[in-house]
C-alpha atoms as a PDB file:
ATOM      1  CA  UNK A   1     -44.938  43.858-121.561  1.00  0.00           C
ATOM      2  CA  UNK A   2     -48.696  43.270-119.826  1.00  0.00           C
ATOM      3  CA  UNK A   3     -49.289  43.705-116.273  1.00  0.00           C
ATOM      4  CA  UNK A   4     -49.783  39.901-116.055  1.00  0.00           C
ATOM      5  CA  UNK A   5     -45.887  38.838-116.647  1.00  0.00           C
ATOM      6  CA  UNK A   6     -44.675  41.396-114.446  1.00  0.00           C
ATOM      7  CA  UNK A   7     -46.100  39.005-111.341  1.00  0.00           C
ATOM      8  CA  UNK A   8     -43.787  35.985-110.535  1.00  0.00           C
ATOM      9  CA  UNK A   9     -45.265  32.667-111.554  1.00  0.00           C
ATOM     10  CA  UNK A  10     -45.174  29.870-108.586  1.00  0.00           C
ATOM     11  CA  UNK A  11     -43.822  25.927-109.113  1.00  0.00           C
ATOM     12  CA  UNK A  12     -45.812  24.057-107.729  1.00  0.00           C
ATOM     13  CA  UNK A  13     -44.426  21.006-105.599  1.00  0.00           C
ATOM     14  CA  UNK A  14     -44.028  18.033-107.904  1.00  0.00           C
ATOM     15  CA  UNK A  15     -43.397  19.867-110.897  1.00  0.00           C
ATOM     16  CA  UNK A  16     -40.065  20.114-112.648  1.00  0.00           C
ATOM     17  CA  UNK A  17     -39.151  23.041-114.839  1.00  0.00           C
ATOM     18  CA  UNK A  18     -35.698  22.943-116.453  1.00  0.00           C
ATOM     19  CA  UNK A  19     -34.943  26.536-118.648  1.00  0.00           C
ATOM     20  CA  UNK A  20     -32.170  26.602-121.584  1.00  0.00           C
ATOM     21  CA  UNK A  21     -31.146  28.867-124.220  1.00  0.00           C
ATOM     22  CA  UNK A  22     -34.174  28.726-127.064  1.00  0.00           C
ATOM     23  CA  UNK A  23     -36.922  26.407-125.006  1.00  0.00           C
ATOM     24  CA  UNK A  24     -38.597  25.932-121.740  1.00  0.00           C
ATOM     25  CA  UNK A  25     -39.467  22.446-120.594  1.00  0.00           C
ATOM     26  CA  UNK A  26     -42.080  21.366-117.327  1.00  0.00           C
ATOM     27  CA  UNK A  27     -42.898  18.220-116.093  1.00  0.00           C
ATOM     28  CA  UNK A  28     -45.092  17.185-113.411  1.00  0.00           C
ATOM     29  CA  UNK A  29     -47.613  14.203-112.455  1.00  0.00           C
ATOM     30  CA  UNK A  30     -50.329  15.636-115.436  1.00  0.00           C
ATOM     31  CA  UNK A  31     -47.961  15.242-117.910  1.00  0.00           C
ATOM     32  CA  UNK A  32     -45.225  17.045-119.915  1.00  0.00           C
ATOM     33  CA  UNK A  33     -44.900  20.079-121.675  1.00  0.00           C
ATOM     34  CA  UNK A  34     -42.256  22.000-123.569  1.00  0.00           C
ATOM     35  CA  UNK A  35     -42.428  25.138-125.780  1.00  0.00           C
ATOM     36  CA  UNK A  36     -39.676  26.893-128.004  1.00  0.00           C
ATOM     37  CA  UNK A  37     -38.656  30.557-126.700  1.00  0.00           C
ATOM     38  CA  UNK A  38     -38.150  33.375-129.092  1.00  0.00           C
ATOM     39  CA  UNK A  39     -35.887  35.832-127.488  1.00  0.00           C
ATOM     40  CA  UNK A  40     -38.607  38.710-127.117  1.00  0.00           C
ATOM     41  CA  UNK A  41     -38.781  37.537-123.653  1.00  0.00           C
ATOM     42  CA  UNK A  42     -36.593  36.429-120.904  1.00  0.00           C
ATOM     43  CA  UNK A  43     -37.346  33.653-118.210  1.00  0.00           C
ATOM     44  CA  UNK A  44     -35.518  33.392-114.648  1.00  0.00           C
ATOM     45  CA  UNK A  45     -36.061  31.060-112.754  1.00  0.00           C
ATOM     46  CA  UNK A  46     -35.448  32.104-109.205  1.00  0.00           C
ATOM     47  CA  UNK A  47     -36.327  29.446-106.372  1.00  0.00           C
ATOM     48  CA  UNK A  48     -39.531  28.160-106.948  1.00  0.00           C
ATOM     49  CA  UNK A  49     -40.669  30.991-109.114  1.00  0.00           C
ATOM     50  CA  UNK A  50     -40.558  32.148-112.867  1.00  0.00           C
ATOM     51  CA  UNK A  51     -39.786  35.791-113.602  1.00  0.00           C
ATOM     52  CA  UNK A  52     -40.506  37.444-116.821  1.00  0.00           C
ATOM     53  CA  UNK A  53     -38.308  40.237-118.693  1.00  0.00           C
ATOM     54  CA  UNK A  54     -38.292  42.024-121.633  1.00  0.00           C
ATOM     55  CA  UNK A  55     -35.373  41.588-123.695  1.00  0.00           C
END
């Protein structure tokens, strides 16, 4: 994994970002967004943070 998921990403206020099994979905005033997961890598959300981990 690069040096650049090992760092905690920040949610900004206003933003909404709901995790489930295969798919990761964020909302916030710009807009909406939502991209299919593979399984190579594993998202946490902890707080207002997103961790990354290898699978």
């Amino acid at each position: 994994m690069s040096r650049v998921a090992k760092n905690p990403v920040a949610i900004p206020e206003k933003v909404e970002v709901v995790l489930s099994a295969n798919s990761i979905n964020v909302s916030g005033p710009l807009g909406k967004l939502s991209h299919p997961l593979t399984g190579a890598v594993v998202l946490k959300k902890e707080g207002e943070t997103i961790t990354f981990e290898g699978s």
